[in-house]
Protein backbone atom coordinates (compact mmCIF):
# COMPACT_ATOMS: atom_id res chain seq x y z
CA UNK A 1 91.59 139.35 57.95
CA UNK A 2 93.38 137.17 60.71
CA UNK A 3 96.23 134.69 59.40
CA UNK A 4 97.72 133.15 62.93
CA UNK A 5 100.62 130.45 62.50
CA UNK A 6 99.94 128.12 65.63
CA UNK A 7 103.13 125.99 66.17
CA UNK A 8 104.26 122.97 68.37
CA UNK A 9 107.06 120.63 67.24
CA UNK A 10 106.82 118.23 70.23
CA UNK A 11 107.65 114.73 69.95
CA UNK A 12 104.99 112.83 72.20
CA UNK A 13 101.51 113.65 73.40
CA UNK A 14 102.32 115.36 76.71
CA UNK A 15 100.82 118.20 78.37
CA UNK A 16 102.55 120.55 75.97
CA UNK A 17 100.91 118.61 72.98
CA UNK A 18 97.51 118.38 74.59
CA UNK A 19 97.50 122.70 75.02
CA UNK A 20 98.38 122.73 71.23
CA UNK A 21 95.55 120.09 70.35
CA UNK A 22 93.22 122.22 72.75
CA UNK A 23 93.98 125.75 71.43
CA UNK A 24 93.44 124.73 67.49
CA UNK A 25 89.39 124.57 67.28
CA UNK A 26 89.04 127.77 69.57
CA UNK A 27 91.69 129.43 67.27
CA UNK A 28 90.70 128.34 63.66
CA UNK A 29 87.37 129.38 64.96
CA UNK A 30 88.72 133.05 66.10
CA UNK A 31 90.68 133.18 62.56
CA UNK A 32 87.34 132.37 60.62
CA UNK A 33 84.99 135.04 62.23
CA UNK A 34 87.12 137.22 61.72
CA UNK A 35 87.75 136.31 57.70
CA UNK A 36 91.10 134.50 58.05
CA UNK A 37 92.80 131.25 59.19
CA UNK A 38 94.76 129.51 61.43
CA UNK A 39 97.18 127.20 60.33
CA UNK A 40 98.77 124.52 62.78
CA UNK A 41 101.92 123.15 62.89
CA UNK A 42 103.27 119.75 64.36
CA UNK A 43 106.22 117.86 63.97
CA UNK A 44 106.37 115.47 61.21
CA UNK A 45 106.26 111.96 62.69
CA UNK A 46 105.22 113.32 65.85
CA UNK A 47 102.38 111.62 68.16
CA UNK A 48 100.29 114.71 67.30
CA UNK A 49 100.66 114.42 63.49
CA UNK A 50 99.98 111.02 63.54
CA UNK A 51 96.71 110.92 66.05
CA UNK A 52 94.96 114.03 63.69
CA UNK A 53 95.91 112.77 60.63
CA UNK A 54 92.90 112.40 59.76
CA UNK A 55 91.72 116.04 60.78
CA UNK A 56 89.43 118.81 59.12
CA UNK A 57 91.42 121.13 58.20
CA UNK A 58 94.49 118.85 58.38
CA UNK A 59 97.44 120.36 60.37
CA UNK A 60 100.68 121.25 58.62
CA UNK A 61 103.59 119.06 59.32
CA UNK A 62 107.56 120.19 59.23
CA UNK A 63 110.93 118.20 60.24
CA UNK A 64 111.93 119.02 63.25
CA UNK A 65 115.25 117.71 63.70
CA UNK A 66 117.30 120.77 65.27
CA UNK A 67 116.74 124.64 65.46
CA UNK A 68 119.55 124.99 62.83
CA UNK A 69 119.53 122.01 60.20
CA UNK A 70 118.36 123.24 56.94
CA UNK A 71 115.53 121.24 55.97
CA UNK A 72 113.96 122.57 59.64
CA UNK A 73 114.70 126.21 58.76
CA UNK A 74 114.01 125.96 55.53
CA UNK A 75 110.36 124.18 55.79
CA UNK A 76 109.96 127.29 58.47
CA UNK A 77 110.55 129.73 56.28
CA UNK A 78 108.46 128.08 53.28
CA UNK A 79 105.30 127.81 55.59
CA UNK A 80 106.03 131.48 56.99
CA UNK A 81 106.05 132.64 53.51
CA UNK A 82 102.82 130.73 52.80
CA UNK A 83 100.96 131.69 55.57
CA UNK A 84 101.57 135.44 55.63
CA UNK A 85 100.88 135.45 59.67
CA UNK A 86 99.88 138.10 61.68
CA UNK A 87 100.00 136.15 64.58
CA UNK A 88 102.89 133.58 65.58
CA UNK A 89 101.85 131.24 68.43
CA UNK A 90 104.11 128.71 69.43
CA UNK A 91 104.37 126.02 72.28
CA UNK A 92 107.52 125.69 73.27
CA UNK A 93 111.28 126.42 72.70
CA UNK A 94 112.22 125.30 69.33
CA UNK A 95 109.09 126.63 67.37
CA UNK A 96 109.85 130.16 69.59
CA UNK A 97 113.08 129.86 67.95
CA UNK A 98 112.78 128.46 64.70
CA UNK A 99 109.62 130.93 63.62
CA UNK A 100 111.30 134.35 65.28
């Protein structure tokens, strides 16, 4: 069983955002075949949560505010917790940091 955390807390829909968005499908379908799942994060009130809101499986959403304000850490560690991942992949800097 595969669980893989796939993060990116990005605030527009740059190229950064667009790697995430491509990545997803190939990895949720990676994750299945091999009995598990892949969860993906975005930034709450992000372009990115707000253009697949609508999305099968939906994508997990978490403040993003700054690498050390509680509700960011804490929402983190809650989804680490959840998940259970084998696998942490992260675009970008702050998800790097935040899910170390």
């Amino acid at each position: 069983m595969t669980a893989i955390l796939h993060a990116m807390l990005g605030k527009g829909l740059g190229g950064l955002e667009r790697v995430f968005l491509d990545y997803q499908p190939i990895l949720e379908a990676y994750a299945a075949k091999h009995g598990g799942t892949c969860t993906g994060v975005v930034r709450r009130g992000g372009s990115v949560s707000g253009a697949e809101a609508m999305r099968s499986p939906p994508l997990a959403v978490m403040p993003a505010f700054t690498d050390w304000d509680p509700w960011t850490v804490g929402a983190a560690r809650r989804l680490v917790e959840t998940v259970r991942p084998d696998l942490i992949l992260s675009h970008g800097q702050r998800p790097a940091r935040l899910f170390a």
